[in-house]
PDB file of N, CA and C in Angstrom:
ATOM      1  N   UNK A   1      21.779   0.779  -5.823  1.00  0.00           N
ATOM      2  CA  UNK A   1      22.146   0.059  -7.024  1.00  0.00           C
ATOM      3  C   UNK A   1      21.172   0.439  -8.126  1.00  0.00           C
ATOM      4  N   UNK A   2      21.896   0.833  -9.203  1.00  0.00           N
ATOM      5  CA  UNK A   2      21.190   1.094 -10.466  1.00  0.00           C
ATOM      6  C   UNK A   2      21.033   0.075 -11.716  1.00  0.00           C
ATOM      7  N   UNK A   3      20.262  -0.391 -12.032  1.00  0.00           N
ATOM      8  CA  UNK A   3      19.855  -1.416 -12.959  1.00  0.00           C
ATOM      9  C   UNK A   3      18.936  -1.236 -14.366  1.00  0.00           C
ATOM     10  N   UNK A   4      18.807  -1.807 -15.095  1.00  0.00           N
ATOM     11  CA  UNK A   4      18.459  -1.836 -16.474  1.00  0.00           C
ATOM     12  C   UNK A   4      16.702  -2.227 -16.552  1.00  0.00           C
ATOM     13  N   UNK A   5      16.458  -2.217 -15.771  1.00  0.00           N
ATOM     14  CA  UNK A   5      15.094  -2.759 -15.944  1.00  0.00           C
ATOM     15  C   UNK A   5      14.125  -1.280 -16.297  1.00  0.00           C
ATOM     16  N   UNK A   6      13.175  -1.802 -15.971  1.00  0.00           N
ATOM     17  CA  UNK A   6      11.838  -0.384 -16.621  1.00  0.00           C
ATOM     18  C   UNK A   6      12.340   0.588 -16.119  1.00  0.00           C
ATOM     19  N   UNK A   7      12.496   1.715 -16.946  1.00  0.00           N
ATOM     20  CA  UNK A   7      13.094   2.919 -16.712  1.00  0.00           C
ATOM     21  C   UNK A   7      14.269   3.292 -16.050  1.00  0.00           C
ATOM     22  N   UNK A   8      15.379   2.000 -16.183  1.00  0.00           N
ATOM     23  CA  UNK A   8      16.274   1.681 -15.720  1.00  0.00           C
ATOM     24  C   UNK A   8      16.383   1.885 -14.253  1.00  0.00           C
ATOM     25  N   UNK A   9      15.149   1.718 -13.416  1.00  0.00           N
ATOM     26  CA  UNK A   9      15.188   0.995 -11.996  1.00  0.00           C
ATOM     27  C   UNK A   9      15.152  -0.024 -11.197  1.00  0.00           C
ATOM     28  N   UNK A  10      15.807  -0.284 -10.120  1.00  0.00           N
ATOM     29  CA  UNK A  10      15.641  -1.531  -9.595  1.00  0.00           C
ATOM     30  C   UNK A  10      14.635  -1.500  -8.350  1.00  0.00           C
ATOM     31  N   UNK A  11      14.259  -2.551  -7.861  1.00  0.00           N
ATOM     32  CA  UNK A  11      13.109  -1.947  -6.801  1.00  0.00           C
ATOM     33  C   UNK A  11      13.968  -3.053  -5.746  1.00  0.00           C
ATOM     34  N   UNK A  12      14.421  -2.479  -4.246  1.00  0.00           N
ATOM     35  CA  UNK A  12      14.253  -3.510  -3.276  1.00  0.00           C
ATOM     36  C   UNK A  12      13.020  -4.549  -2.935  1.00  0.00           C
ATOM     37  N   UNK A  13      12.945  -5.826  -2.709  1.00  0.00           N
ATOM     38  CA  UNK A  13      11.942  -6.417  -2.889  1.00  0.00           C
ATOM     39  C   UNK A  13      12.136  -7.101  -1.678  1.00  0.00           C
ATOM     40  N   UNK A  14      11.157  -7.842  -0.619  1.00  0.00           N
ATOM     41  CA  UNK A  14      11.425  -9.411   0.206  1.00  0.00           C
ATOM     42  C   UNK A  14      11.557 -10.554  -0.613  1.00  0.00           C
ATOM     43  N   UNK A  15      12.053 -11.442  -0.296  1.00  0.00           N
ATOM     44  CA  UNK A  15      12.345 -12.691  -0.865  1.00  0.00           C
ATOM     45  C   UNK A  15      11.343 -13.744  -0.213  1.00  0.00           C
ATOM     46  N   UNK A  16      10.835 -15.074  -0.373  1.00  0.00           N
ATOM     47  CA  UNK A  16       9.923 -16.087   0.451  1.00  0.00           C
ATOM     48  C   UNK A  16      10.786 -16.422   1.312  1.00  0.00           C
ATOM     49  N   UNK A  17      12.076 -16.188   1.673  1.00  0.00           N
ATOM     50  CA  UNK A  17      12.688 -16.532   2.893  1.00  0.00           C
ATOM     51  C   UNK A  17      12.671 -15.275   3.991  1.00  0.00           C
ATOM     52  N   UNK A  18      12.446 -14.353   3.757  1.00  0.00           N
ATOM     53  CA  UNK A  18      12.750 -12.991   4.560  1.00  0.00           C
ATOM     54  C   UNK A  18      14.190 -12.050   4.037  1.00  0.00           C
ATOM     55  N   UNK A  19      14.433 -12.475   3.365  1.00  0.00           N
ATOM     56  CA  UNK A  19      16.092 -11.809   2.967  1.00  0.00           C
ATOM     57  C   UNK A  19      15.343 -11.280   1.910  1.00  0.00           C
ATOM     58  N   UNK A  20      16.411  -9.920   1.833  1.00  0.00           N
ATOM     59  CA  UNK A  20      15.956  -8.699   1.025  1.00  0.00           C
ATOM     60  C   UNK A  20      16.642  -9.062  -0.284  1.00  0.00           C
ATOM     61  N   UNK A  21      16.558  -8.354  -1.490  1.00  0.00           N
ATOM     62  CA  UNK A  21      17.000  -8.316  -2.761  1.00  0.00           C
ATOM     63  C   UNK A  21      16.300  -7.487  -3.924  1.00  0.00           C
ATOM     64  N   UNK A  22      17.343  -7.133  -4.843  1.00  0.00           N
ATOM     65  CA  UNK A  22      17.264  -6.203  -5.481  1.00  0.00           C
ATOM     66  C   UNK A  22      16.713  -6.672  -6.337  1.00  0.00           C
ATOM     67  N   UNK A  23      15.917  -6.237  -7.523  1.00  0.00           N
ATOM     68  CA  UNK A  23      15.191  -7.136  -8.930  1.00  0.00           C
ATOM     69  C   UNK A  23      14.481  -5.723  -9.865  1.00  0.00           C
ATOM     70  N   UNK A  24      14.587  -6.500 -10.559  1.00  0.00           N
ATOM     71  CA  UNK A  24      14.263  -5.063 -11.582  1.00  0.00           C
ATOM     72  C   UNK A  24      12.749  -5.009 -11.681  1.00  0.00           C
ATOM     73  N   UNK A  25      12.376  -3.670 -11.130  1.00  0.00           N
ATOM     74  CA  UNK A  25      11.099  -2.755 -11.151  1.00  0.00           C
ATOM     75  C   UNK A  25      10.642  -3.007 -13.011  1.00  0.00           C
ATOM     76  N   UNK A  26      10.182  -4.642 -13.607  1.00  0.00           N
ATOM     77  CA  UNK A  26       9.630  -4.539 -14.639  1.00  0.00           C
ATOM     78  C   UNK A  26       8.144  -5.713 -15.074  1.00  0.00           C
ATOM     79  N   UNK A  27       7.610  -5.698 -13.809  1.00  0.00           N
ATOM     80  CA  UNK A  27       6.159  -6.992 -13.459  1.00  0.00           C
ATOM     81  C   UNK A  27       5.349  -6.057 -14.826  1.00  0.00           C
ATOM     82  N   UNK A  28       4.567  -7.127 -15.148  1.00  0.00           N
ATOM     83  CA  UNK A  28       3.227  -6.001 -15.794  1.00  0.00           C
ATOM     84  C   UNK A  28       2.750  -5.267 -15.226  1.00  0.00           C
ATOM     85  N   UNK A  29       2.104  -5.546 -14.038  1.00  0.00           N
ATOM     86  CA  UNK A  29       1.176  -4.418 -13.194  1.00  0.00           C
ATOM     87  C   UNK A  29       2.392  -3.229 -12.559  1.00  0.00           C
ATOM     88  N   UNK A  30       3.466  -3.099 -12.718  1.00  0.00           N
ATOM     89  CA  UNK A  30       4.764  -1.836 -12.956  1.00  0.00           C
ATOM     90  C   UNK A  30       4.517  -1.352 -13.994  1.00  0.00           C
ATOM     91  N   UNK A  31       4.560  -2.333 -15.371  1.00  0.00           N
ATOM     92  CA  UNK A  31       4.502  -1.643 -16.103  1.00  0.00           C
ATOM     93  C   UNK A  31       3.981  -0.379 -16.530  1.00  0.00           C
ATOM     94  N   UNK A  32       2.335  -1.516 -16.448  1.00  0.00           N
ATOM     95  CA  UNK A  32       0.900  -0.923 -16.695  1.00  0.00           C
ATOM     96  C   UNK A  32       0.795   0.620 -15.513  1.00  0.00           C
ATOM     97  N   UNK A  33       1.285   0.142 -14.605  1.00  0.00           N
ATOM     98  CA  UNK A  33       1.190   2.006 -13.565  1.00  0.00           C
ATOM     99  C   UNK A  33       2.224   3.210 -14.419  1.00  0.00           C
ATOM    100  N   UNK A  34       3.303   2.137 -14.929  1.00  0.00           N
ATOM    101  CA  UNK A  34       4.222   3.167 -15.278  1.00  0.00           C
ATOM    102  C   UNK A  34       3.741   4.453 -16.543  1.00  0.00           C
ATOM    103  N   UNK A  35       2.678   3.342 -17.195  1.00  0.00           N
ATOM    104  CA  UNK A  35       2.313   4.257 -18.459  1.00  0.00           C
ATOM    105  C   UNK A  35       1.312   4.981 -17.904  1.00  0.00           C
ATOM    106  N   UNK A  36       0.479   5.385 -16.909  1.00  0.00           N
ATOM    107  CA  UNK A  36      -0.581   6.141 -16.870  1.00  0.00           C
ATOM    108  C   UNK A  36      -0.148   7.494 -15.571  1.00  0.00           C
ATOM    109  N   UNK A  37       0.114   8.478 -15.508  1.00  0.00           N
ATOM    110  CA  UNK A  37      -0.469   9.307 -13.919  1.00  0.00           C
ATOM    111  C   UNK A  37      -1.310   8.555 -13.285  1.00  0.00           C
ATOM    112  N   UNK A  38      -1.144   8.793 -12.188  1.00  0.00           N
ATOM    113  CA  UNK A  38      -1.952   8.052 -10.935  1.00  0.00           C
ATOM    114  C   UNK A  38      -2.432   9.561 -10.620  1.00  0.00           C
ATOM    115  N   UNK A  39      -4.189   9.164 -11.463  1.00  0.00           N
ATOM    116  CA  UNK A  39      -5.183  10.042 -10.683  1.00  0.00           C
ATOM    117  C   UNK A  39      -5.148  10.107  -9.301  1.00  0.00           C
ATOM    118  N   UNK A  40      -5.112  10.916  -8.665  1.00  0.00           N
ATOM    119  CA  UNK A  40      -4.938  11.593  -7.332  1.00  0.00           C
ATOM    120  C   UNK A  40      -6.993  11.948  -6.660  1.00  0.00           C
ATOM    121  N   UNK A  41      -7.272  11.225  -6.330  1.00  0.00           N
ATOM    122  CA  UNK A  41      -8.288  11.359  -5.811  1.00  0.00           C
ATOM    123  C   UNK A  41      -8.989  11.290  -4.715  1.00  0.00           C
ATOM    124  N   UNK A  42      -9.547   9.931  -4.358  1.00  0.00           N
ATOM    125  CA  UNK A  42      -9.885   9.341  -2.982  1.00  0.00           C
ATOM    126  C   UNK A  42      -8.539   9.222  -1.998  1.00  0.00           C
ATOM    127  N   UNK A  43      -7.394   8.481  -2.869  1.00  0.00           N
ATOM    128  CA  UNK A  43      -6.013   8.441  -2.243  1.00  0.00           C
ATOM    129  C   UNK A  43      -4.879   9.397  -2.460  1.00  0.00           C
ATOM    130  N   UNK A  44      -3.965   9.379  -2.102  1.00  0.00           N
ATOM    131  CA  UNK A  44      -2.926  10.500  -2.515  1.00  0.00           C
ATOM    132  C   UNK A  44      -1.687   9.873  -1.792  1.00  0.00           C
ATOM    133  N   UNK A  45      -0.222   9.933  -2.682  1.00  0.00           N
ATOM    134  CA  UNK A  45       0.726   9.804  -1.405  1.00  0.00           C
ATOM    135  C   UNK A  45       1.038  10.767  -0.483  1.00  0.00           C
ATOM    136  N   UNK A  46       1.861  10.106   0.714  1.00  0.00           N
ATOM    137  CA  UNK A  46       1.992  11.127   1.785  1.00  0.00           C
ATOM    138  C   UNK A  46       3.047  12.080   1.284  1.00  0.00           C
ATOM    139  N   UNK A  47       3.137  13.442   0.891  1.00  0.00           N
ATOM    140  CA  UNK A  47       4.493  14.095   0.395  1.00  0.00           C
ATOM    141  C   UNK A  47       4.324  14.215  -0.841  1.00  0.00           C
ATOM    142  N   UNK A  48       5.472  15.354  -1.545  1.00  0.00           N
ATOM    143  CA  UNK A  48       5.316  15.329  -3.019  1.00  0.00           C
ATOM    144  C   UNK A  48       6.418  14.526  -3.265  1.00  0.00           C
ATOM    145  N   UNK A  49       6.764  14.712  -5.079  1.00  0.00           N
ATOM    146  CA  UNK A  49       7.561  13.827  -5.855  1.00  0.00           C
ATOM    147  C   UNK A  49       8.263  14.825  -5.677  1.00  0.00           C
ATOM    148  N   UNK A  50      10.029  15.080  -6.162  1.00  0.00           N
ATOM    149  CA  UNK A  50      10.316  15.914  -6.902  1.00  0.00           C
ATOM    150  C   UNK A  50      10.447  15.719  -7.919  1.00  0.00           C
ATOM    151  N   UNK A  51      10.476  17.457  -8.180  1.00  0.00           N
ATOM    152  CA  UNK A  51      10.682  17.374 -10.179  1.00  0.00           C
ATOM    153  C   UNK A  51      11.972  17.032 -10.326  1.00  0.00           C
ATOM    154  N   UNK A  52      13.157  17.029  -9.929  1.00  0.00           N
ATOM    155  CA  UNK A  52      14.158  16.588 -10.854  1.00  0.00           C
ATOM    156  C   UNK A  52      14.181  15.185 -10.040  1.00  0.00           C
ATOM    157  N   UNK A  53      14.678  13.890 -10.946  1.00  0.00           N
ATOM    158  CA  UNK A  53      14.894  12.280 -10.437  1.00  0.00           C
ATOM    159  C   UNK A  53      16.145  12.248  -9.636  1.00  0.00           C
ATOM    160  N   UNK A  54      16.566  11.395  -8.832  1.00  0.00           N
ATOM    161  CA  UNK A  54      17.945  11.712  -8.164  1.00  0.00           C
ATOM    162  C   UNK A  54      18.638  10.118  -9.033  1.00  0.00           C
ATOM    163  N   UNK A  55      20.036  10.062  -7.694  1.00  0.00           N
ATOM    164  CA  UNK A  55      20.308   8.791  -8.641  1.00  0.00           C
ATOM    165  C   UNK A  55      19.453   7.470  -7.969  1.00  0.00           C
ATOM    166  N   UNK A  56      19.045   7.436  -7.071  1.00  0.00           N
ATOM    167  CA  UNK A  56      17.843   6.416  -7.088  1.00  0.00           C
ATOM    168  C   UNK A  56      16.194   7.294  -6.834  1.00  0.00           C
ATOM    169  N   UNK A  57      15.173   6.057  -6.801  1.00  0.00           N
ATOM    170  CA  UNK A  57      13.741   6.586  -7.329  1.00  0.00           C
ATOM    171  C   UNK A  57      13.574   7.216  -5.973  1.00  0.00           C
ATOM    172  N   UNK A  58      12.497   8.007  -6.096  1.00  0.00           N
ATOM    173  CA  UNK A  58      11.482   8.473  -4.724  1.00  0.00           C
ATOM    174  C   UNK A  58      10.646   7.989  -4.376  1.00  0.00           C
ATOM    175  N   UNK A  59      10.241   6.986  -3.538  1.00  0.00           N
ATOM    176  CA  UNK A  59       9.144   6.134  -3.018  1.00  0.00           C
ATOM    177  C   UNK A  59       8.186   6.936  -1.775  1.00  0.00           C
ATOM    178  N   UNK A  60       6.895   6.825  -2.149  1.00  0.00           N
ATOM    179  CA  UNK A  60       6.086   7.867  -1.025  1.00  0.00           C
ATOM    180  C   UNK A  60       5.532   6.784  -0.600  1.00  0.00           C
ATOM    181  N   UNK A  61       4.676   6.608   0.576  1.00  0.00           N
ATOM    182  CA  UNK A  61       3.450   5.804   0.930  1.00  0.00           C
ATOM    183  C   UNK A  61       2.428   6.630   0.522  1.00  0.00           C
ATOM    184  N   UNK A  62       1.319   5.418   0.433  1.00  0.00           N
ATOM    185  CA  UNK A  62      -0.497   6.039   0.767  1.00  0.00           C
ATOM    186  C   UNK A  62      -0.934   6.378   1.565  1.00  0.00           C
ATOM    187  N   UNK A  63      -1.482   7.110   1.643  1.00  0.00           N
ATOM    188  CA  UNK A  63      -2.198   7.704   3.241  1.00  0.00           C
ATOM    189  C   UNK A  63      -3.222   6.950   3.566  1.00  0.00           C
ATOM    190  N   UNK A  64      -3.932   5.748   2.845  1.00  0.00           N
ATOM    191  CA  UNK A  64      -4.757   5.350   3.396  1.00  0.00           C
ATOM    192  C   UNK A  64      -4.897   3.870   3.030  1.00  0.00           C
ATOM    193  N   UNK A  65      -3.728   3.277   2.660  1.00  0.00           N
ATOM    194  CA  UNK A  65      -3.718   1.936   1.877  1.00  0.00           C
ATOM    195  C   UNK A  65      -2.566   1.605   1.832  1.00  0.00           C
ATOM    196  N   UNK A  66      -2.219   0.500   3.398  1.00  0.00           N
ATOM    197  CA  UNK A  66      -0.881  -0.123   3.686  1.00  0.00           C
ATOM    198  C   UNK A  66      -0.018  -0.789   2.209  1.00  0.00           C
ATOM    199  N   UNK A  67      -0.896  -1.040   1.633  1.00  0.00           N
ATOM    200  CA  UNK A  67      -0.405  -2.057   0.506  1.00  0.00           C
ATOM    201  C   UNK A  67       0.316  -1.293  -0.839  1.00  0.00           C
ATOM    202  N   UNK A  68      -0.596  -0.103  -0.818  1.00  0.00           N
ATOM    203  CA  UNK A  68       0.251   0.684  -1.778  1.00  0.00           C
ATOM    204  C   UNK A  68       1.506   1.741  -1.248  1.00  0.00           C
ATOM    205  N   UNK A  69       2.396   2.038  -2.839  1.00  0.00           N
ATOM    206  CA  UNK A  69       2.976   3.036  -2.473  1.00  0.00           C
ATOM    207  C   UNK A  69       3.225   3.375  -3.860  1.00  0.00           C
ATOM    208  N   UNK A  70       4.027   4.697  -3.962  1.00  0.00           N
ATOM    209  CA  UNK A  70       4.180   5.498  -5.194  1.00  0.00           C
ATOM    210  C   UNK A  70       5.692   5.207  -5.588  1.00  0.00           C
ATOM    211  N   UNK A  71       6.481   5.460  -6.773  1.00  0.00           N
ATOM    212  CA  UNK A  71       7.396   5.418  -7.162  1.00  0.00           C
ATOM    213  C   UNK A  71       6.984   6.883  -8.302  1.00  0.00           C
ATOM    214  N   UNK A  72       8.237   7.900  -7.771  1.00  0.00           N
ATOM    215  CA  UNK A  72       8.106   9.026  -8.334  1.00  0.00           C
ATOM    216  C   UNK A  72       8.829   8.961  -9.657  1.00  0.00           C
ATOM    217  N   UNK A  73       8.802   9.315 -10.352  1.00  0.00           N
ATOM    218  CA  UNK A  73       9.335  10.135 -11.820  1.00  0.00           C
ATOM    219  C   UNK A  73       9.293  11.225 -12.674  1.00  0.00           C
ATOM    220  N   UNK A  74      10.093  12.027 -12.469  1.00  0.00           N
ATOM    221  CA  UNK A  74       9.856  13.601 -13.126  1.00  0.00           C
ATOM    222  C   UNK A  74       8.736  14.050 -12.404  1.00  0.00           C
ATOM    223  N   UNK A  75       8.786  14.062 -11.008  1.00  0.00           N
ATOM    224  CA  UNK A  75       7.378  14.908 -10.628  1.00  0.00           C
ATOM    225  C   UNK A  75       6.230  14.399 -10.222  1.00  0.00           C
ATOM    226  N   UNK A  76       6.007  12.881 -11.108  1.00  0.00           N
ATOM    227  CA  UNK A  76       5.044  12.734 -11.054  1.00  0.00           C
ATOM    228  C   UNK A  76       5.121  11.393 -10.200  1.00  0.00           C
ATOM    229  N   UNK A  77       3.560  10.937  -9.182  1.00  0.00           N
ATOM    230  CA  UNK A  77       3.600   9.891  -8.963  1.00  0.00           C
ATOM    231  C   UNK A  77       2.855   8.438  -9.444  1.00  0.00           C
ATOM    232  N   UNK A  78       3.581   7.702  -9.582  1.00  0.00           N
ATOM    233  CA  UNK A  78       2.926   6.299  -9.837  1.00  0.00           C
ATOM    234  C   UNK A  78       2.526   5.116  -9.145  1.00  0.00           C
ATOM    235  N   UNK A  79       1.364   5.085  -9.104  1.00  0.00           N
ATOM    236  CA  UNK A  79       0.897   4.087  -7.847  1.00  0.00           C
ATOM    237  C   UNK A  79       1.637   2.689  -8.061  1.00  0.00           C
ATOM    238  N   UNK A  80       1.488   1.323  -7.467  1.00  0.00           N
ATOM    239  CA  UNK A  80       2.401   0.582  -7.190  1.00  0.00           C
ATOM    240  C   UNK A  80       1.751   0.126  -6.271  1.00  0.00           C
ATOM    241  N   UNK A  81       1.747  -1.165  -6.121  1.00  0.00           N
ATOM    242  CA  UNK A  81       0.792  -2.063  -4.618  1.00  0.00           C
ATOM    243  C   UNK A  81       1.962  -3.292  -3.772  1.00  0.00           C
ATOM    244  N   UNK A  82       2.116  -3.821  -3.258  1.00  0.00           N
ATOM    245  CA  UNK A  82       2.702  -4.659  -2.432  1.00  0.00           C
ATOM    246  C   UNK A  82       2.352  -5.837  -3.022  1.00  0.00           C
ATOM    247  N   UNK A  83       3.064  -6.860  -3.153  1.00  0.00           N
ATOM    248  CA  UNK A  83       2.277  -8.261  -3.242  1.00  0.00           C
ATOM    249  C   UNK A  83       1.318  -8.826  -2.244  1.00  0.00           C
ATOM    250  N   UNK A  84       0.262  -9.709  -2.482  1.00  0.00           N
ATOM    251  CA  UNK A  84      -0.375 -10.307  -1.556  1.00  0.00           C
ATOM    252  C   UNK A  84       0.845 -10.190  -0.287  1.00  0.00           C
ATOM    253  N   UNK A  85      -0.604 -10.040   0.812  1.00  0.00           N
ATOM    254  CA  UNK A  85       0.124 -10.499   2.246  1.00  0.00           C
ATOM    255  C   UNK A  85       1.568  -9.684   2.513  1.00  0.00           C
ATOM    256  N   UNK A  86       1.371  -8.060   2.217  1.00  0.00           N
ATOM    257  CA  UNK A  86       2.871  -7.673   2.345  1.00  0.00           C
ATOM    258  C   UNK A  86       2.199  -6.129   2.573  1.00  0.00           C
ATOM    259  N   UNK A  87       2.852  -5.147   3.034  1.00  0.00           N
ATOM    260  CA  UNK A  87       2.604  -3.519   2.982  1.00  0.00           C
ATOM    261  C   UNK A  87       3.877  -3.428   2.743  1.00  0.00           C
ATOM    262  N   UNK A  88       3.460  -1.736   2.676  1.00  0.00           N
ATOM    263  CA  UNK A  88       4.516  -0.863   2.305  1.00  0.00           C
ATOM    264  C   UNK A  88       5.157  -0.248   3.689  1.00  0.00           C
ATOM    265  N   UNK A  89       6.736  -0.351   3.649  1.00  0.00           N
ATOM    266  CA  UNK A  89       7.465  -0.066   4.754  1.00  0.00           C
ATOM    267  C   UNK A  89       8.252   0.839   4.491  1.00  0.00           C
ATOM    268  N   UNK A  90       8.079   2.595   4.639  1.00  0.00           N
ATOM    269  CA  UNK A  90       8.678   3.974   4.082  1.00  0.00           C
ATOM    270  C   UNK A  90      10.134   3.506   4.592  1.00  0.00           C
ATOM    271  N   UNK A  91       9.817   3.548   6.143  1.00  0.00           N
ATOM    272  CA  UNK A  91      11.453   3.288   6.787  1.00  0.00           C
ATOM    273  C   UNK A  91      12.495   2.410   6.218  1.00  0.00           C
ATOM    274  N   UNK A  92      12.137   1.432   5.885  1.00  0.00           N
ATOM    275  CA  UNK A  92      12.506   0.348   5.064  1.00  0.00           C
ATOM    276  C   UNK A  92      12.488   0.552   3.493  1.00  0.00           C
ATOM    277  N   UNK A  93      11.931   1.075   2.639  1.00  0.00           N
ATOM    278  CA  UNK A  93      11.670   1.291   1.658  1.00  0.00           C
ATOM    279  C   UNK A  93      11.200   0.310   0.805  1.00  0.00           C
ATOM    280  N   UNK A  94      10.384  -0.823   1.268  1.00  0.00           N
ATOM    281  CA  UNK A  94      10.134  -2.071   0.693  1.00  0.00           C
ATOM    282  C   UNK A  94       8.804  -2.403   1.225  1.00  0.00           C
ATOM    283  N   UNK A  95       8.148  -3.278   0.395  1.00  0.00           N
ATOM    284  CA  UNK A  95       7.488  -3.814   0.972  1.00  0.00           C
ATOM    285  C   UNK A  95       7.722  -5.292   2.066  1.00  0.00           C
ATOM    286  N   UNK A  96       6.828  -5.382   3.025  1.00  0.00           N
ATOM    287  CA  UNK A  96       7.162  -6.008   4.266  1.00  0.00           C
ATOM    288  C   UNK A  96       6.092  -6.962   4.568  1.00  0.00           C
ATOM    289  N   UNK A  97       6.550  -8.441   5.043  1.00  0.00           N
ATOM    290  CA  UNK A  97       5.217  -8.915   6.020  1.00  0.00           C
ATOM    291  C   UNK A  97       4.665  -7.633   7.427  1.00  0.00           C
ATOM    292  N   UNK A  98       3.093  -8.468   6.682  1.00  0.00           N
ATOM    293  CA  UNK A  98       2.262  -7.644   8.400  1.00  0.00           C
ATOM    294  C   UNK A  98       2.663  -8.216   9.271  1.00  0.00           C
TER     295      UNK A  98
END
């Protein structure tokens, strides 16, 4: 599902009940990742981005930080963290209770 929110993406999300749902990829701390490259340093995601976008985003994990994950765009990746008390689940493409 394609939606109107920041950069017209939607992000799968958990709900406080356990049921999944869609909501638009537009929190501040989205925002705020969206405007900068994610220096690539101590961390890195697992995999590249590609350069062209498909019709939904490219989500990588961290190689060393359950909580984060990347959301690709044109190539590039943008870091992105889990809410409290949640990681990142590739298989799933969401973040998840531990």
């Amino acid at each position: 599902m394609v939606g109107s929110g920041v950069r017209g993406r939607w992000v799968l999300t958990a709900t406080a009940v356990g049921l999944l749902a869609f909501v638009p990829f537009s929190t501040a701390a989205a925002e705020s990742a969206l405007r900068e490259p994610t220096q690539l340093t101590e961390r890195a995601p697992v995999g590249e981005c590609p350069q062209k976008d498909g019709p939904l985003p490219t989500y990588l994990p961290d190689d060393s930080d359950p909580n984060a994950f990347y959301v690709c765009d044109k190539g590039v990746p943008y870091k992105s963290n889990c809410p409290p008390n949640l990681i990142w689940d590739q298989d799933l493409v969401t973040c998840v209770y531990e």
